[in-house]
C-alpha atoms as a PDB file:
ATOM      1  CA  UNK A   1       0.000   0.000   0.000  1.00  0.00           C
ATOM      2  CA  UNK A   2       1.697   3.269  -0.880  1.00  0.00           C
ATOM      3  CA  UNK A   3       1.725   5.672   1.514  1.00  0.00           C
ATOM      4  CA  UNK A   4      -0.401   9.121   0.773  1.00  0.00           C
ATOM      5  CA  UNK A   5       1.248  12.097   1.385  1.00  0.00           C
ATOM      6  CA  UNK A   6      -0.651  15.637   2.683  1.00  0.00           C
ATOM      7  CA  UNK A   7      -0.795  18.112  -0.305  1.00  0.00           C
ATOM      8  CA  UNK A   8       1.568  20.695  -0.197  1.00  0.00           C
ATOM      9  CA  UNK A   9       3.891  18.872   2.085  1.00  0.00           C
ATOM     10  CA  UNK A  10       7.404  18.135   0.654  1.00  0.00           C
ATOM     11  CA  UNK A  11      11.205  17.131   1.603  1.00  0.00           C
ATOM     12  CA  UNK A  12      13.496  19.429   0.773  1.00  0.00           C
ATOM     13  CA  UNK A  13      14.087  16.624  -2.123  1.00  0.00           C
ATOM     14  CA  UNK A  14      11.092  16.936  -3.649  1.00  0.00           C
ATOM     15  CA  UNK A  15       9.588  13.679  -2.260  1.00  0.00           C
ATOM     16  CA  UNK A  16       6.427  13.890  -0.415  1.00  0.00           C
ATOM     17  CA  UNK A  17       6.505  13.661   3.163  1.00  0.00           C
ATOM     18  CA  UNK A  18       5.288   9.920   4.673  1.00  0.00           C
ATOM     19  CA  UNK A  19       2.127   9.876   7.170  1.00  0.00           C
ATOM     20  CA  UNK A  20       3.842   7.133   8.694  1.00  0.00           C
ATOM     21  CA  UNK A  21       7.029   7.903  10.004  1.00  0.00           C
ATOM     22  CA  UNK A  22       7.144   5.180  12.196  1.00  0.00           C
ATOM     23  CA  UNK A  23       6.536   2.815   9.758  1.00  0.00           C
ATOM     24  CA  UNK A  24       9.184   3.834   7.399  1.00  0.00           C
ATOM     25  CA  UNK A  25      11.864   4.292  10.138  1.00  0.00           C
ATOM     26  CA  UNK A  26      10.932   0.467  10.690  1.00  0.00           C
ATOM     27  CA  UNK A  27      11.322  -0.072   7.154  1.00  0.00           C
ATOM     28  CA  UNK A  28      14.868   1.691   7.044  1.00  0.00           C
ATOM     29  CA  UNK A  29      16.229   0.014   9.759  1.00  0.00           C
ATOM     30  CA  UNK A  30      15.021  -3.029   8.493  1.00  0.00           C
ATOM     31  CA  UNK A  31      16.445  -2.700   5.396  1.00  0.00           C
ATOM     32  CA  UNK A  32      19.524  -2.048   6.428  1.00  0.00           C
ATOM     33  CA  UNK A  33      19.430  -4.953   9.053  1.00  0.00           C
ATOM     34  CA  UNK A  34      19.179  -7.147   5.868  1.00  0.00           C
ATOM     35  CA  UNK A  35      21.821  -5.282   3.921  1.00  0.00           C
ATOM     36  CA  UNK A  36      24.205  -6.123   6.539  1.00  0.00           C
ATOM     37  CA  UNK A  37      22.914  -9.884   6.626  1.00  0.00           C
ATOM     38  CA  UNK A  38      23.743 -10.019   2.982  1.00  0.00           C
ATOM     39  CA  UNK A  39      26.953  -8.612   3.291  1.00  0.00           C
ATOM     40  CA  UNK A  40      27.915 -10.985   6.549  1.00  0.00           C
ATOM     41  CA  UNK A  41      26.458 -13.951   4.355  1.00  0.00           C
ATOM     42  CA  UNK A  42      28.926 -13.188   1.309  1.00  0.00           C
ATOM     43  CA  UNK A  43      31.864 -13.190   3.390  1.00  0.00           C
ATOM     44  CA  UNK A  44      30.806 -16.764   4.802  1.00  0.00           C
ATOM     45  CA  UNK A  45      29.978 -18.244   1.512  1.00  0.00           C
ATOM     46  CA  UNK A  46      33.077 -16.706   0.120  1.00  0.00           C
ATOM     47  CA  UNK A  47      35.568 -18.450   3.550  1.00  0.00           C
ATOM     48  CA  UNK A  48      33.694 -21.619   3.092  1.00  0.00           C
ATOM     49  CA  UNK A  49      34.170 -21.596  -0.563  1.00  0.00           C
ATOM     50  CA  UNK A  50      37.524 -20.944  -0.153  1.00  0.00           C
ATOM     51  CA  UNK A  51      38.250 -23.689   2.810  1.00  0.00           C
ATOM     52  CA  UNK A  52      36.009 -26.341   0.618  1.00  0.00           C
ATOM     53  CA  UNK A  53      38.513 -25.854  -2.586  1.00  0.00           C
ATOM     54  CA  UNK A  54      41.582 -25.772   0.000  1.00  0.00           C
ATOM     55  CA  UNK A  55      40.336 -28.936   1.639  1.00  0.00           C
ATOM     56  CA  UNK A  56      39.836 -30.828  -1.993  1.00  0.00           C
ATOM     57  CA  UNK A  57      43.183 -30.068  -3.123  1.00  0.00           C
ATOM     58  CA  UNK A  58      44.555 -31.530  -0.018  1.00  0.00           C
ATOM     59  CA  UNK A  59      42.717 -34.300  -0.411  1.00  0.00           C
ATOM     60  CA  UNK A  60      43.233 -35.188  -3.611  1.00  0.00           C
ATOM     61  CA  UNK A  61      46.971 -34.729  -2.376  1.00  0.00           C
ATOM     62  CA  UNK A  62      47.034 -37.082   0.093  1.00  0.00           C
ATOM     63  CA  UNK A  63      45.076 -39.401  -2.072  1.00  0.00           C
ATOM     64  CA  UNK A  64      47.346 -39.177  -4.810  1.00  0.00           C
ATOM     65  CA  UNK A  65      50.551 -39.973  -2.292  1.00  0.00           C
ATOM     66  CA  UNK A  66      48.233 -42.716  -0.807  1.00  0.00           C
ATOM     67  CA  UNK A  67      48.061 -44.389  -4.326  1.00  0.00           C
ATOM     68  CA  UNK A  68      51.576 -44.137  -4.678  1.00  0.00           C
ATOM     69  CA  UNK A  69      52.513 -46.237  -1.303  1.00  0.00           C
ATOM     70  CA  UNK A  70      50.186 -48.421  -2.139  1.00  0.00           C
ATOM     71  CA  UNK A  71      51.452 -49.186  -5.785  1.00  0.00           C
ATOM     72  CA  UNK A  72      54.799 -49.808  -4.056  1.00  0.00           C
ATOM     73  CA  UNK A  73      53.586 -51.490  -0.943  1.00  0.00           C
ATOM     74  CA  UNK A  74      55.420 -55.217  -0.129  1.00  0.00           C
ATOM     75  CA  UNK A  75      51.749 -55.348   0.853  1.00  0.00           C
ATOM     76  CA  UNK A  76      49.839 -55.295  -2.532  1.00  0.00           C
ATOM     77  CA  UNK A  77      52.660 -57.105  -3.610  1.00  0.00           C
ATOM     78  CA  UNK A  78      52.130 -59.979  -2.118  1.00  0.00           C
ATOM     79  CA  UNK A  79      48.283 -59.689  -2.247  1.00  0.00           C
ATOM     80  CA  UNK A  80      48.684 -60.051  -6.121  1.00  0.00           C
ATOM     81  CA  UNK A  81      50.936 -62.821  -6.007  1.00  0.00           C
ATOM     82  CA  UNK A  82      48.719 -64.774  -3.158  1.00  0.00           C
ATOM     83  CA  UNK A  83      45.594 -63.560  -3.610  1.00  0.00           C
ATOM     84  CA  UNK A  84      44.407 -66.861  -1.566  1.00  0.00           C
ATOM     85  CA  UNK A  85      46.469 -66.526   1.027  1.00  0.00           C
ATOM     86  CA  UNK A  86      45.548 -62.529   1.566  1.00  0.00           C
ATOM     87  CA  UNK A  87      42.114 -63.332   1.754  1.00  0.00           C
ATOM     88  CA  UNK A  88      42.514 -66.091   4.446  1.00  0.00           C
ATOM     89  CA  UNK A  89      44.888 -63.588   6.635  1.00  0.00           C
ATOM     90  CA  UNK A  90      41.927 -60.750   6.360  1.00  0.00           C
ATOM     91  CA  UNK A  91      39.358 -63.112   6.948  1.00  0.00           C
ATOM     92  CA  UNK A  92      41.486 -64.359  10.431  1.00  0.00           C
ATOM     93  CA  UNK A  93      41.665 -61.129  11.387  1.00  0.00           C
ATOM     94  CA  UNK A  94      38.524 -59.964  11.380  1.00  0.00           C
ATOM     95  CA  UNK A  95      37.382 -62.734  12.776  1.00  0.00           C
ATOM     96  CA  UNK A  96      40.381 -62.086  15.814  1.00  0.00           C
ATOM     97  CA  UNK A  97      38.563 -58.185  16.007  1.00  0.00           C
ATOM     98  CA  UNK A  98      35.539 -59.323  15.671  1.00  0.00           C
ATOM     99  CA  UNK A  99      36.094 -62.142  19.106  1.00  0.00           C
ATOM    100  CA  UNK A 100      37.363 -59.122  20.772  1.00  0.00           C
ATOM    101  CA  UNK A 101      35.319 -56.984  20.676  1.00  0.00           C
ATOM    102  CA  UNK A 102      32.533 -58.922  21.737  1.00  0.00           C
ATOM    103  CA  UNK A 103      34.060 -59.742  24.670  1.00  0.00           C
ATOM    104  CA  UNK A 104      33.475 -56.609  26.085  1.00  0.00           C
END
């Protein structure tokens, strides 16, 4: 609803004085309660932008130096060359966890 101003009665601007001063003094303060929300709320998309694309390259870092290990690990070695064997060894084990940890 637009507010209806008195004839006659002007800012110095030229804009017609409000019968509802309250109202827009509300509406000011409001509006610049959710101008500084916006601006707080661009800053925190911005950091967590920023600390999400930091935190992929590290991972993909630490991935990437995981793979390598791996590809040389006396581990995956002999997993390829006994696959049988590796299977029975992680089977044991989690079957040793497993009796452990119901034991408590």
């Amino acid at each position: 609803m637009a507010t209806q101003a008195k004839p006659g009665t002007t800012k110095p601007t030229g804009v017609p004085e409000s019968t509802h001063p309250v109202t827009d003094k509300v509406q000011d303060t409001l509006h610049a309660s959710v101008d500084k929300f916006a601006g707080s709320a661009s800053k925190a998309e911005e950091n967590f932008r920023s600390t999400a694309s930091e935190s992929a390259e590290n991972f993909a870092t630490r991935k990437r130096l995981a793979e390598q290990k791996w590809q040389g690990s006396t581990i995956r070695k002999y997993a390829v060359e006994n696959p049988v064997a590796a299977a029975g060894i992680a089977f044991a084990a989690g079957m040793l966890v497993t009796s452990l940890l119901r034991r408590k």
